[in-house]
N, C-alpha and C. Protein backbone atom coordinates (compact mmCIF):
# COMPACT_ATOMS: atom_id res chain seq x y z
N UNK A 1 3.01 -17.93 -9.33
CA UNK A 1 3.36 -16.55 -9.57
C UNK A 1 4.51 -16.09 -8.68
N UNK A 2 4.64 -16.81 -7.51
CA UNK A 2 5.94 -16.58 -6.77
C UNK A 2 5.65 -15.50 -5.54
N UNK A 3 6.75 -15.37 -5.27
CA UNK A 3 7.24 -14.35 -3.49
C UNK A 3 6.52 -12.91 -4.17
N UNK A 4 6.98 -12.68 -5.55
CA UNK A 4 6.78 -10.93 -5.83
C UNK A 4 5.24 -10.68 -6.07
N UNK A 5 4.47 -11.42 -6.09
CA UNK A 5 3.02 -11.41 -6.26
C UNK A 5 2.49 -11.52 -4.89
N UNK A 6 2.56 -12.55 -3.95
CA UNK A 6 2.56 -12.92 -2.74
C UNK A 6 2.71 -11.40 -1.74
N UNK A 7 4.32 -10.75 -2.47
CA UNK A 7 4.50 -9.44 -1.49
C UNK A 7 3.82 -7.87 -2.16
N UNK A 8 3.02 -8.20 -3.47
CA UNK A 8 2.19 -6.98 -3.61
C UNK A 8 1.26 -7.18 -2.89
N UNK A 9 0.77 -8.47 -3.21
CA UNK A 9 -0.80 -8.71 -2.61
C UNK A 9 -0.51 -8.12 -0.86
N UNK A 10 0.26 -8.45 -0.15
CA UNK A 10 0.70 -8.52 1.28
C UNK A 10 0.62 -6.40 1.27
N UNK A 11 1.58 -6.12 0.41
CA UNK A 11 1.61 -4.36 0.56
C UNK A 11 0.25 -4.14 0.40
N UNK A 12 -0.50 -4.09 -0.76
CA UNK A 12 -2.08 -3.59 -1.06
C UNK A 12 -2.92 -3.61 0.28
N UNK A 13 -2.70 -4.83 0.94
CA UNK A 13 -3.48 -5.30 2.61
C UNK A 13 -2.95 -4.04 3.45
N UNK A 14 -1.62 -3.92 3.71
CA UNK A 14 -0.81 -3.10 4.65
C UNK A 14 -1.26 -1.33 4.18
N UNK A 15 -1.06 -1.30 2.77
CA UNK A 15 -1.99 0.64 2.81
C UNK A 15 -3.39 0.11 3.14
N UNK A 16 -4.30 -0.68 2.69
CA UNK A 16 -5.51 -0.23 2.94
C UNK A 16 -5.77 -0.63 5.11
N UNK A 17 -5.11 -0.95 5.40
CA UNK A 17 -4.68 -1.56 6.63
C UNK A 17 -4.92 0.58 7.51
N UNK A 18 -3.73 1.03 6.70
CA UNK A 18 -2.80 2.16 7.72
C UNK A 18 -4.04 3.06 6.64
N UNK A 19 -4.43 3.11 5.69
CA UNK A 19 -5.46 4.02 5.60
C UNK A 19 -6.42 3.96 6.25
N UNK A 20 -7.39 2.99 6.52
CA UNK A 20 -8.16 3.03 7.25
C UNK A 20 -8.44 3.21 8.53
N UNK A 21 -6.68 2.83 9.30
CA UNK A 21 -6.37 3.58 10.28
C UNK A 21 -6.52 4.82 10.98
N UNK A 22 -6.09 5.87 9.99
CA UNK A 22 -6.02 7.27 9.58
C UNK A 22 -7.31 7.45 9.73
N UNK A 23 -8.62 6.68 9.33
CA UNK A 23 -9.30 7.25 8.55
C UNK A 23 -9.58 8.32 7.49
N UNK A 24 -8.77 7.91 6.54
CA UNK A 24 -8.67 8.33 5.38
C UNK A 24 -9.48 7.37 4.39
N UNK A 25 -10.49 8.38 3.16
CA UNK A 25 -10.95 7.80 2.33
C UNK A 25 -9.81 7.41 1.52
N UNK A 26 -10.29 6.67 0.23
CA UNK A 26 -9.23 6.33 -0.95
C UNK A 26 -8.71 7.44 -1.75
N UNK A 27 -10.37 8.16 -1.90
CA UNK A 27 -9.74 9.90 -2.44
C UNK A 27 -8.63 10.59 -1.99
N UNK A 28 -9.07 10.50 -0.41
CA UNK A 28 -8.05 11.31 0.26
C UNK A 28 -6.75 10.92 0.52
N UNK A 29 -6.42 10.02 0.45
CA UNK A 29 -5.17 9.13 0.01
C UNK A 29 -4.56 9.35 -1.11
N UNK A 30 -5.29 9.28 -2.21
CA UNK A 30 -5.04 9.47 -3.58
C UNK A 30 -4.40 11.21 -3.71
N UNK A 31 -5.59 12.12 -2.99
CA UNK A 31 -4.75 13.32 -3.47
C UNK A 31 -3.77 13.70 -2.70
N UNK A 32 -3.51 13.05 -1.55
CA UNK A 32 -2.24 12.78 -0.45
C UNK A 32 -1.02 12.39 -1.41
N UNK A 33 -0.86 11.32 -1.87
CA UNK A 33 -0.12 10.59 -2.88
C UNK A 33 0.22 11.05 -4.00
N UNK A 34 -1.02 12.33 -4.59
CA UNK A 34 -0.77 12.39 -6.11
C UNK A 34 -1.33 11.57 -7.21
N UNK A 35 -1.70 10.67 -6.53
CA UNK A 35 -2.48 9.63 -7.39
C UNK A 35 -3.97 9.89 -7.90
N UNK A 36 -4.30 9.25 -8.66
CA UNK A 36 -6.07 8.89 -9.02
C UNK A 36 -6.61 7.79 -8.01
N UNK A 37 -7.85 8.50 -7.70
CA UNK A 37 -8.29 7.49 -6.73
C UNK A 37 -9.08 6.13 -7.18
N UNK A 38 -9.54 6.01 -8.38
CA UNK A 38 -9.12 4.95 -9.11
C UNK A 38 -8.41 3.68 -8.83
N UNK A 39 -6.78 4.63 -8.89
CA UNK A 39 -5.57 3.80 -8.82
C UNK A 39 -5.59 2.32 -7.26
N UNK A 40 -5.49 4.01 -6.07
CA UNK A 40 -6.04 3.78 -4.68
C UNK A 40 -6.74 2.46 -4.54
N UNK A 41 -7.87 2.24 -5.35
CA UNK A 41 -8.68 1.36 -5.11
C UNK A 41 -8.54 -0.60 -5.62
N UNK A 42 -7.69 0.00 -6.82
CA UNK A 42 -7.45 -1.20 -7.65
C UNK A 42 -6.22 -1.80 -6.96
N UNK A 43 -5.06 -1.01 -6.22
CA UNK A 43 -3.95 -1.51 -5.74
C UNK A 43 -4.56 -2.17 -4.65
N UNK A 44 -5.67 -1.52 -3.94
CA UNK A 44 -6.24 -2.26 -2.31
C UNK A 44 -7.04 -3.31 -2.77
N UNK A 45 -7.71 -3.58 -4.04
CA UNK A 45 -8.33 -4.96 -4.50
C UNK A 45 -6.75 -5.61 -5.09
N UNK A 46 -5.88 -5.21 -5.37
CA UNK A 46 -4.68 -6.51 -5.63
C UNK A 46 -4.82 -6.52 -7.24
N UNK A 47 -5.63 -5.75 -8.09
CA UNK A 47 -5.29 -5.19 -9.06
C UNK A 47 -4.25 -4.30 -9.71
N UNK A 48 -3.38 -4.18 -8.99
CA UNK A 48 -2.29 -3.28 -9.15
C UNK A 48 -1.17 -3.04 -8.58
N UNK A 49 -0.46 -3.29 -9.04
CA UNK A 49 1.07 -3.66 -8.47
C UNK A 49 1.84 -2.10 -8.30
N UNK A 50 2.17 -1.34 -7.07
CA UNK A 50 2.58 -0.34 -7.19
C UNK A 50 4.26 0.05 -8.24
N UNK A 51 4.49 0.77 -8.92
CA UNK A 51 5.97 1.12 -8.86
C UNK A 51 6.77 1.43 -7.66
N UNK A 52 8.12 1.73 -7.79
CA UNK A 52 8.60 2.14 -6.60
C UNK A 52 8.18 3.49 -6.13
N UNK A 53 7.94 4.39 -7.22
CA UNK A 53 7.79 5.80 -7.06
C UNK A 53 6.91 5.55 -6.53
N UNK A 54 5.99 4.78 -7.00
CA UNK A 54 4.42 5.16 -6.82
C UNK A 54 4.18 4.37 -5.31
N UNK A 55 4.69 3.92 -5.05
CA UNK A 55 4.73 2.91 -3.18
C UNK A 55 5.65 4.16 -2.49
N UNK A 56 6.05 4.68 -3.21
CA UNK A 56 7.14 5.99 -2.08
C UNK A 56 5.49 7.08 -1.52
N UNK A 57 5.07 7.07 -3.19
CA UNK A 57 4.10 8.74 -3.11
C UNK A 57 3.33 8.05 -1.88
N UNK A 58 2.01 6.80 -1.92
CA UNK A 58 1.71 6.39 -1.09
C UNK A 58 2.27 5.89 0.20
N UNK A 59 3.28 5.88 0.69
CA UNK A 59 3.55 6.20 1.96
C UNK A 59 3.97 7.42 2.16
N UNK A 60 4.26 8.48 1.13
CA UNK A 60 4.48 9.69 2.09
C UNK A 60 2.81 10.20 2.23
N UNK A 61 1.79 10.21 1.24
CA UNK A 61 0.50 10.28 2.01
C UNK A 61 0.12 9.67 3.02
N UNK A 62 0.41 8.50 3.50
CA UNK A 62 0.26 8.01 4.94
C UNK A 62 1.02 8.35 5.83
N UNK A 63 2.08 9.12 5.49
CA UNK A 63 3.09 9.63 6.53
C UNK A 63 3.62 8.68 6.94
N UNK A 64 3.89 8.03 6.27
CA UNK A 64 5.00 6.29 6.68
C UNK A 64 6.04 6.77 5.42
N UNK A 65 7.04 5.50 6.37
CA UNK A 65 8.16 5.44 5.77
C UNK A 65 8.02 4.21 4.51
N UNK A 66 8.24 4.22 3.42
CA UNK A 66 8.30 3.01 2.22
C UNK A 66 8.58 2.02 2.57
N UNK A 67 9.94 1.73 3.49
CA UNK A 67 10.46 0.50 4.07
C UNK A 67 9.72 0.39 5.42
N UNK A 68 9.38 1.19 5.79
CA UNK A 68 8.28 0.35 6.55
C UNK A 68 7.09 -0.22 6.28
N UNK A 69 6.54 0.10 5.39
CA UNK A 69 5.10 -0.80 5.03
C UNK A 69 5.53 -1.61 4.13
N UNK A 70 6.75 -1.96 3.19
CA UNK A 70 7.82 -2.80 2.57
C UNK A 70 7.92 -4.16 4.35
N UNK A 71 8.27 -3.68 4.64
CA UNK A 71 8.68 -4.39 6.28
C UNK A 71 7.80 -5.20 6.59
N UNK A 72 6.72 -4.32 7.40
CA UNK A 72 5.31 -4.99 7.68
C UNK A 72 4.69 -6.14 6.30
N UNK A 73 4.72 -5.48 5.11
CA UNK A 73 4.63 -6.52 4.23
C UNK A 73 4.98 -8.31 4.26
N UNK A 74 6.27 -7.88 4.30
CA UNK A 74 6.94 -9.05 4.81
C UNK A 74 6.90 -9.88 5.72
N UNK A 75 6.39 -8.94 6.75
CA UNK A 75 6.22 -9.67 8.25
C UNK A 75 5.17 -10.43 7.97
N UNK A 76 3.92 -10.15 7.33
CA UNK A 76 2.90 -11.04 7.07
C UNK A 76 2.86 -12.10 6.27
N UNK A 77 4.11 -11.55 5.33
CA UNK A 77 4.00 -13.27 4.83
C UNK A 77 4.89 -14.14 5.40
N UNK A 78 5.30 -13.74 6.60
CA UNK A 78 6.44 -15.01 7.29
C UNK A 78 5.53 -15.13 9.12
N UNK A 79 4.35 -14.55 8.95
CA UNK A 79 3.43 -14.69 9.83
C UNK A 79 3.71 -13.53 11.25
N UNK A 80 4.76 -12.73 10.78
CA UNK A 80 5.01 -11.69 11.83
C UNK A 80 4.28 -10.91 12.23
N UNK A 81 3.19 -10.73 11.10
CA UNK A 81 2.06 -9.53 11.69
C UNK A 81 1.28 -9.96 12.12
């Protein structure tokens, strides 16, 4: 399936990572984001591949920057995190 499967799976880890941080539920994430919490849940099981919009809304509910949890992503799959 390649690098672009490899780096959703890696993002899905990194929000449920900085949500749980927060301690934030998935709900509360979700209505942070704009999203269904539904959604929330299926992207953190690796069911769901964000859009760009939709990886922007969820980091501005975490109060992160996109390219940074894009970043950290990465770092984990080259063993940086």
């Amino acid at each position: 399936m390649g690098r672009w499967n490899e780096l959703s799976d890696a993002f899905s880890k990194v929000v449920e990572r900085h949500r749980q941080a927060q301690g934030l539920s998935k709900t509360e994430l979700a209505s942070r984001a704009g999203l269904h919490q539904t959604y929330v849940g299926l992207l953190e099981k690796g069911d769901r591949s964000p859009s760009v919009d939709t990886a922007q809304a969820i980091a501005k509910g975490l109060g992160l920057r996109l390219s940074d949890l894009i970043k950290e992503a990465e770092g984990s799959l080259s063993g940086e995190a």
